[in-house]
PDB file of N, CA and C in Angstrom:
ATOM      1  N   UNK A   1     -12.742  27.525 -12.534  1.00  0.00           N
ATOM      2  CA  UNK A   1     -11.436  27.021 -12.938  1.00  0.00           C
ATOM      3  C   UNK A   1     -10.606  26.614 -11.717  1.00  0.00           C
ATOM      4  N   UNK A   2     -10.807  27.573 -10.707  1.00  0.00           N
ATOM      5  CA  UNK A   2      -9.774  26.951  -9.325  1.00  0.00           C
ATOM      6  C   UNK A   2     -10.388  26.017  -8.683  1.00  0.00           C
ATOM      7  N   UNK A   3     -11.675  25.590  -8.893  1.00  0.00           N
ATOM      8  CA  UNK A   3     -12.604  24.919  -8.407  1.00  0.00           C
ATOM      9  C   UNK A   3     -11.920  23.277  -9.001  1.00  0.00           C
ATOM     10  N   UNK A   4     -11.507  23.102 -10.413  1.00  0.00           N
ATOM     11  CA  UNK A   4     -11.409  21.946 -11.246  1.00  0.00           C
ATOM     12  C   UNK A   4      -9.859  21.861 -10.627  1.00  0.00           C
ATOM     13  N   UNK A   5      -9.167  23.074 -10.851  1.00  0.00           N
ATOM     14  CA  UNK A   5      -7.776  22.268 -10.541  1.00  0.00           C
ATOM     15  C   UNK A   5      -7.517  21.910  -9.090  1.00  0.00           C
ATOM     16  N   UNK A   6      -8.632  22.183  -7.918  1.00  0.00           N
ATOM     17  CA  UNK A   6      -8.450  21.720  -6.553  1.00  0.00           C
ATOM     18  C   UNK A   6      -8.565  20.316  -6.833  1.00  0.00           C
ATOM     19  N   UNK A   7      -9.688  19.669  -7.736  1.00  0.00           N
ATOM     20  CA  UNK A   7     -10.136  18.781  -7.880  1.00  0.00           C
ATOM     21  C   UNK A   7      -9.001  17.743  -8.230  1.00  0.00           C
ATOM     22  N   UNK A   8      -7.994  18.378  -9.616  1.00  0.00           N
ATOM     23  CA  UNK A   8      -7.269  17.580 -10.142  1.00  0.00           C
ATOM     24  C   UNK A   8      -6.262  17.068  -8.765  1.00  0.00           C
ATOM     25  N   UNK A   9      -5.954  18.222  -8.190  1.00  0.00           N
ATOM     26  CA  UNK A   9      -5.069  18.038  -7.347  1.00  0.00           C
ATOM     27  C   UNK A   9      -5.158  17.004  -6.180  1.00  0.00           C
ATOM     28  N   UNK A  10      -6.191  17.428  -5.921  1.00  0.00           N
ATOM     29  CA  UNK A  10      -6.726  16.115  -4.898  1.00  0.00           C
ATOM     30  C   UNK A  10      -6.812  14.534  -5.304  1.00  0.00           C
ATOM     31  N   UNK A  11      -7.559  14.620  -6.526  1.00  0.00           N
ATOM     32  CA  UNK A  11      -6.985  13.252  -7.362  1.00  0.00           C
ATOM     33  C   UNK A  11      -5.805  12.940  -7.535  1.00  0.00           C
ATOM     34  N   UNK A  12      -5.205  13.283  -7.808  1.00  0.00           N
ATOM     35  CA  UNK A  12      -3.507  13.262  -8.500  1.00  0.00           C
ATOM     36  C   UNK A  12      -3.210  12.961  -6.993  1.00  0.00           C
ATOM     37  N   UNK A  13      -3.244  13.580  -5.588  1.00  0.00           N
ATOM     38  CA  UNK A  13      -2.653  13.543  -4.411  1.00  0.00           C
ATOM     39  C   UNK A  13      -3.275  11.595  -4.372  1.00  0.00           C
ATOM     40  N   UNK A  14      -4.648  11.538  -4.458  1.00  0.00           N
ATOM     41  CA  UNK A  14      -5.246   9.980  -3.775  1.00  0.00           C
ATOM     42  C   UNK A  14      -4.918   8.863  -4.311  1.00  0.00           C
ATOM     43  N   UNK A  15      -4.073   9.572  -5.932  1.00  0.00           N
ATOM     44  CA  UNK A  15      -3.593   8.183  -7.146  1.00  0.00           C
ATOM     45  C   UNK A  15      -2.076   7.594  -6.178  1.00  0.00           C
ATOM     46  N   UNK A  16      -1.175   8.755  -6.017  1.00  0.00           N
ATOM     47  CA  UNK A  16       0.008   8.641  -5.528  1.00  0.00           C
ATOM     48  C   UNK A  16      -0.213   7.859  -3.766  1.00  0.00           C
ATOM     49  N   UNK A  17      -1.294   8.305  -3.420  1.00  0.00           N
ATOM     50  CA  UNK A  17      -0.954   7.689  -2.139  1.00  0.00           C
ATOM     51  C   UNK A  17      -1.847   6.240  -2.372  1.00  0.00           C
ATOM     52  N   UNK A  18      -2.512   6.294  -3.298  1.00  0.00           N
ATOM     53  CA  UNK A  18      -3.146   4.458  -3.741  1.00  0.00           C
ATOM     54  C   UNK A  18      -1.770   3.638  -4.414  1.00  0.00           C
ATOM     55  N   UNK A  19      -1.043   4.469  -5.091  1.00  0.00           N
ATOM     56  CA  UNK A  19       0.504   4.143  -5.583  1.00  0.00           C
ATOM     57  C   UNK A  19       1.198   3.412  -4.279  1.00  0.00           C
ATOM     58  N   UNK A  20       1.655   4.091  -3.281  1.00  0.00           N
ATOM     59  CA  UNK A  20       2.555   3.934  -2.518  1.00  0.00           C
ATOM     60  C   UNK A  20       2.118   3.144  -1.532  1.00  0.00           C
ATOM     61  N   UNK A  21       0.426   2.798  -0.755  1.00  0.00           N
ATOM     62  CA  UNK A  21       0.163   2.909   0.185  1.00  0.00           C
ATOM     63  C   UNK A  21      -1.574   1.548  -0.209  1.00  0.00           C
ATOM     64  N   UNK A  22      -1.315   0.956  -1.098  1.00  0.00           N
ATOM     65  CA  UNK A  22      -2.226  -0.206  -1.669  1.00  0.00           C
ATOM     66  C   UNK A  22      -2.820  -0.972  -0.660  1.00  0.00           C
ATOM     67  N   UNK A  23      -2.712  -1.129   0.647  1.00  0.00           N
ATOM     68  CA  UNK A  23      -3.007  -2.274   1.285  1.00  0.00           C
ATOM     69  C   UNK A  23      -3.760  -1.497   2.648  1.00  0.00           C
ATOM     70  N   UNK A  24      -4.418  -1.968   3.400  1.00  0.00           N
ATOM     71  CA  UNK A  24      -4.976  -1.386   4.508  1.00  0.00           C
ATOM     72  C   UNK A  24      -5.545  -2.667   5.187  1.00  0.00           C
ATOM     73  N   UNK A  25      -5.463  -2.690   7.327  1.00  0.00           N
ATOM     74  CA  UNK A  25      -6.035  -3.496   7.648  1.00  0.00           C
ATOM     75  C   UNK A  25      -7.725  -4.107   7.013  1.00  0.00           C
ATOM     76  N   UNK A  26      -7.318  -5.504   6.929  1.00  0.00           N
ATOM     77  CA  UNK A  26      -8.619  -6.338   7.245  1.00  0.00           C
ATOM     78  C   UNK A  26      -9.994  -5.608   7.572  1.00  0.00           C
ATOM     79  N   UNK A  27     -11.229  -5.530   6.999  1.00  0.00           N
ATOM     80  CA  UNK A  27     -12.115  -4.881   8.060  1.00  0.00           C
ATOM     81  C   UNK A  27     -12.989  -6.014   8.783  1.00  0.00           C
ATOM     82  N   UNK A  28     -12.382  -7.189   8.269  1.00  0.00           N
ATOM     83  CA  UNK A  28     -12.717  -8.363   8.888  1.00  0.00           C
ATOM     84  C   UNK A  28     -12.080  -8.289  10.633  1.00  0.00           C
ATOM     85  N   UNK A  29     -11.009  -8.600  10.771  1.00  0.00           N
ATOM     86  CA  UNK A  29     -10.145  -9.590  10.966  1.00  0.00           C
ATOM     87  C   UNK A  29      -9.283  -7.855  12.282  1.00  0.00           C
ATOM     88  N   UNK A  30      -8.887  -7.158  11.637  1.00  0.00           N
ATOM     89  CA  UNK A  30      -8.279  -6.062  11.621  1.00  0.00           C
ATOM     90  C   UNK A  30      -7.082  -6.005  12.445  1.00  0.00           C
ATOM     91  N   UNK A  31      -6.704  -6.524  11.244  1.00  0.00           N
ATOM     92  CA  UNK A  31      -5.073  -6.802  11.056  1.00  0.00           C
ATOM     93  C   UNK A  31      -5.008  -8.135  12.283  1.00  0.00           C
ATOM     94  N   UNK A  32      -5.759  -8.691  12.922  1.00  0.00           N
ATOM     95  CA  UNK A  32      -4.951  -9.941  13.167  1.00  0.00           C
ATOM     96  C   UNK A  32      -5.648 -11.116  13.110  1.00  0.00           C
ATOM     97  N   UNK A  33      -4.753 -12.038  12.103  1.00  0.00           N
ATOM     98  CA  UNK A  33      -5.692 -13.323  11.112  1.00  0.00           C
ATOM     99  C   UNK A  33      -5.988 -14.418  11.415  1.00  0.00           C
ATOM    100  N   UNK A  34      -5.120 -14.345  13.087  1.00  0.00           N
ATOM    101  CA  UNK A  34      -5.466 -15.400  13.415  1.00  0.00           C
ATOM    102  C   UNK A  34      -6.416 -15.500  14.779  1.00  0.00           C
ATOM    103  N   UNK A  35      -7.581 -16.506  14.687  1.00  0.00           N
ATOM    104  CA  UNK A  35      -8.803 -15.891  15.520  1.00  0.00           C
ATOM    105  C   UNK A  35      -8.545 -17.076  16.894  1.00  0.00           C
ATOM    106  N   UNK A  36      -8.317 -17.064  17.617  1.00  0.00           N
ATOM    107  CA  UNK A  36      -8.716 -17.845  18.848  1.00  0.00           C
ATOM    108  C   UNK A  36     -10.635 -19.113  18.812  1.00  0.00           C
ATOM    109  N   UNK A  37     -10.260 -20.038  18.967  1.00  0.00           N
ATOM    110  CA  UNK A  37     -11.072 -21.380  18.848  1.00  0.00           C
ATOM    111  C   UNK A  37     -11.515 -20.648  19.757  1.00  0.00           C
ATOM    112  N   UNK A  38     -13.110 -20.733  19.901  1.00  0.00           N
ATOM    113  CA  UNK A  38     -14.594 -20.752  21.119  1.00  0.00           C
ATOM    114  C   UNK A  38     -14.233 -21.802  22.027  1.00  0.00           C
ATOM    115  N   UNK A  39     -14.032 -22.983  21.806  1.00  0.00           N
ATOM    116  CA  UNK A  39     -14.162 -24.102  22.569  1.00  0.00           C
ATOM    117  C   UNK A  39     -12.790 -24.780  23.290  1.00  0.00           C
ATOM    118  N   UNK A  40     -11.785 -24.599  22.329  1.00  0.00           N
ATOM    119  CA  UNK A  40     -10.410 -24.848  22.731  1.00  0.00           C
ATOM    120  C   UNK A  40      -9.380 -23.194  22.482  1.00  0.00           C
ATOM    121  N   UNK A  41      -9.576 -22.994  23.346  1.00  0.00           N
ATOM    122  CA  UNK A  41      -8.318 -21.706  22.864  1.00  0.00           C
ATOM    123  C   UNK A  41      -6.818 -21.494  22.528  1.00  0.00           C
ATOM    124  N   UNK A  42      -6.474 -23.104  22.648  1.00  0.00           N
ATOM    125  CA  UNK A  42      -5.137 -23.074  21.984  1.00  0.00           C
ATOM    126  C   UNK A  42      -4.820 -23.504  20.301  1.00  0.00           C
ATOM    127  N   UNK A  43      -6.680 -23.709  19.875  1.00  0.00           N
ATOM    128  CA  UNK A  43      -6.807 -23.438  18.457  1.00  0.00           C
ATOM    129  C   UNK A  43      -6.962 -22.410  18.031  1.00  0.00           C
ATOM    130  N   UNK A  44      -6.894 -22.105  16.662  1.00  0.00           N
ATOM    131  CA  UNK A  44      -7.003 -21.249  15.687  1.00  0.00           C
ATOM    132  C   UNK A  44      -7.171 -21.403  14.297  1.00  0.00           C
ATOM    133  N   UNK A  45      -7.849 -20.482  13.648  1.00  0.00           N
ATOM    134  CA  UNK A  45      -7.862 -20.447  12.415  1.00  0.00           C
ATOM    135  C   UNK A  45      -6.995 -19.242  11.741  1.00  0.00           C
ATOM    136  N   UNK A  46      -7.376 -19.036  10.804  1.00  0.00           N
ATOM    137  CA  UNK A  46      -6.686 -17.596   9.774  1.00  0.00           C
ATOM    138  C   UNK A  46      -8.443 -16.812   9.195  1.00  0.00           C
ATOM    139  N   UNK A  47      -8.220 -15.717   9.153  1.00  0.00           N
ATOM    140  CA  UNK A  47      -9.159 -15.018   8.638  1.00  0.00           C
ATOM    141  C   UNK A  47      -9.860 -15.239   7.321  1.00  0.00           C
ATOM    142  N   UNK A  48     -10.891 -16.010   6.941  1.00  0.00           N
ATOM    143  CA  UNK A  48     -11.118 -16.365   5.747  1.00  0.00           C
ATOM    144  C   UNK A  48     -11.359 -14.792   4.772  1.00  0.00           C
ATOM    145  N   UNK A  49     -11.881 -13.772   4.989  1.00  0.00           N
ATOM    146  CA  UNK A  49     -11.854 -13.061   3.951  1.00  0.00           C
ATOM    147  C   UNK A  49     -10.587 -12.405   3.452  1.00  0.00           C
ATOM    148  N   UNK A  50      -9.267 -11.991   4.507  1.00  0.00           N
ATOM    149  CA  UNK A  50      -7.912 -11.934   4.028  1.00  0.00           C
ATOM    150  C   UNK A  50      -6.996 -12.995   3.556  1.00  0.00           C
ATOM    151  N   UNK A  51      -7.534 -14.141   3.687  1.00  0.00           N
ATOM    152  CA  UNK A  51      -6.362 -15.224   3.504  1.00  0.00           C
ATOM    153  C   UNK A  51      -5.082 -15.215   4.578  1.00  0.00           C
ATOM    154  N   UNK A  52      -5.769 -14.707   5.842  1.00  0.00           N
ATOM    155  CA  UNK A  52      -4.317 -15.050   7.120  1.00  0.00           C
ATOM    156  C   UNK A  52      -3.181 -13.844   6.819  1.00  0.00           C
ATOM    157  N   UNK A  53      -3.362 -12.921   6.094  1.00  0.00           N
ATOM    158  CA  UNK A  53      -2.089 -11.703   5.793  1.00  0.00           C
ATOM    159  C   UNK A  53      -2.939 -10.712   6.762  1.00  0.00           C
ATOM    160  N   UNK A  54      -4.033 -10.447   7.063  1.00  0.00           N
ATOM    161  CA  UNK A  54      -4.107  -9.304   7.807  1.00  0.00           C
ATOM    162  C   UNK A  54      -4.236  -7.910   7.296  1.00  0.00           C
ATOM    163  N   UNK A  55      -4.400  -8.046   5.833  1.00  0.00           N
ATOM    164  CA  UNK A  55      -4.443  -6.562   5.260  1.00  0.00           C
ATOM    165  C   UNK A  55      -5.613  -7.205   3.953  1.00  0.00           C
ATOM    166  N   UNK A  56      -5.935  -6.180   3.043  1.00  0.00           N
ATOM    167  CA  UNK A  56      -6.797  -6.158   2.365  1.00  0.00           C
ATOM    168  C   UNK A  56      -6.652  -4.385   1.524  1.00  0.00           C
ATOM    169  N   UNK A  57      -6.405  -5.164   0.350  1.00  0.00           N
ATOM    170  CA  UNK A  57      -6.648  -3.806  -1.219  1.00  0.00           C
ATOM    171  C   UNK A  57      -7.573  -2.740  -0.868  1.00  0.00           C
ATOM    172  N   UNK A  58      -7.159  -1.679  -1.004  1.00  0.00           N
ATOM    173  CA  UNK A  58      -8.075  -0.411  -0.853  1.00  0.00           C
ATOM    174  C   UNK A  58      -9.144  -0.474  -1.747  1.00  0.00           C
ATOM    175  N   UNK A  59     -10.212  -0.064  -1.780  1.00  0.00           N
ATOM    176  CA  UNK A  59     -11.378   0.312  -2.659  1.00  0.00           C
ATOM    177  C   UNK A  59     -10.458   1.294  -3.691  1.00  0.00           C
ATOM    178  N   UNK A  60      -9.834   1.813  -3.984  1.00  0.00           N
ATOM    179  CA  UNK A  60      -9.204   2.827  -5.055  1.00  0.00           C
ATOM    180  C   UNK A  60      -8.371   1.924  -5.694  1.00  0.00           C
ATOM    181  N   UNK A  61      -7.201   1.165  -5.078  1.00  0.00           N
ATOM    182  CA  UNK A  61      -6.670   0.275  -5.814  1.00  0.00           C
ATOM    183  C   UNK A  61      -7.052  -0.903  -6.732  1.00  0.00           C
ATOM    184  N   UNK A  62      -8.174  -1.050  -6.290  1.00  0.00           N
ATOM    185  CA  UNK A  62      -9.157  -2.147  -6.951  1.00  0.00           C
ATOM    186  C   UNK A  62      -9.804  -1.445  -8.011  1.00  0.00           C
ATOM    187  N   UNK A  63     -10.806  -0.215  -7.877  1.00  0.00           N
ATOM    188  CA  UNK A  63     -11.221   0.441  -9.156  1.00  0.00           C
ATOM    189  C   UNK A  63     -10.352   1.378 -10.127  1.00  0.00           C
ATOM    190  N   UNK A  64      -9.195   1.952  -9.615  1.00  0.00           N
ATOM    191  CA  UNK A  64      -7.960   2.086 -10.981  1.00  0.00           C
ATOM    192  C   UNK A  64      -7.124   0.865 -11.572  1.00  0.00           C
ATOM    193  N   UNK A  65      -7.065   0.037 -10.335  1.00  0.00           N
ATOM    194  CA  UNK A  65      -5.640  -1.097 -10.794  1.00  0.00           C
ATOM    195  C   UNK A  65      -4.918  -0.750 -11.062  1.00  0.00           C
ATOM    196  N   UNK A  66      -4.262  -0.372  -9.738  1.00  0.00           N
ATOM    197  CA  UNK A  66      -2.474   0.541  -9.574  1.00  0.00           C
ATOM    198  C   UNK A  66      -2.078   0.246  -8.623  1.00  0.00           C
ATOM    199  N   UNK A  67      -0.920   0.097  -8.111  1.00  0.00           N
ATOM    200  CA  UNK A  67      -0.375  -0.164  -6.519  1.00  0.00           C
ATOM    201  C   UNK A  67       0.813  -1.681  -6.968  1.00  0.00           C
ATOM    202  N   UNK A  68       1.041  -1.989  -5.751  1.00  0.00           N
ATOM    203  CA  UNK A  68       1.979  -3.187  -5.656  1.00  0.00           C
ATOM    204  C   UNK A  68       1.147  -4.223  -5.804  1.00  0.00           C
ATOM    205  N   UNK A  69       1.751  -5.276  -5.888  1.00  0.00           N
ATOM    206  CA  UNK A  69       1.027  -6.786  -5.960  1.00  0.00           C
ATOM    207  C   UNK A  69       0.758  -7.391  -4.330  1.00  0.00           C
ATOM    208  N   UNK A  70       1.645  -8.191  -3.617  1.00  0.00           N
ATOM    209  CA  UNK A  70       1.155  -8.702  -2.429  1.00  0.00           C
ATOM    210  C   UNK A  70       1.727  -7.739  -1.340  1.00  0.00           C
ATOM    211  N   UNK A  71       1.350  -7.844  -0.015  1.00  0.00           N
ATOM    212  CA  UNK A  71       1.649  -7.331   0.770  1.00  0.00           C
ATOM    213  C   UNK A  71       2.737  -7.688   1.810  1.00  0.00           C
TER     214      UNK A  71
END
């Protein structure tokens, strides 16, 4: 029984902080979207798997669908 409610508790703690806390660096990019050109370095692009924001949805926020909308 103390075994299940550690459990709940710990859940209930990872919902609230997927609540408050939805977004986490890029594991692309990490956190900065914009990449320096190989050939010219006063080009750049934006990070194609973040879309240029530099952050990216937690794995928890994505499989409950809870948290804020953009970042």
């Amino acid at each position: 029984m103390e075994l299940f409610a550690l459990g709940v508790a710990v859940l209930v703690t990872y919902v609230v902080s997927l609540t408050l806390n939805p977004w986490v660096k890029c594991s692309k990019c990490h956190g900065k979207p914009k990449k320096q050109g190989s050939l010219f370095s006063y080009a750049h692009h934006v990070c194609d798997k973040c879309g240029g924001t530099g952050q990216q949805v937690r794995f928890g926020r994505r499989f409950f669908n809870i948290g804020r909308g953009n970042p």
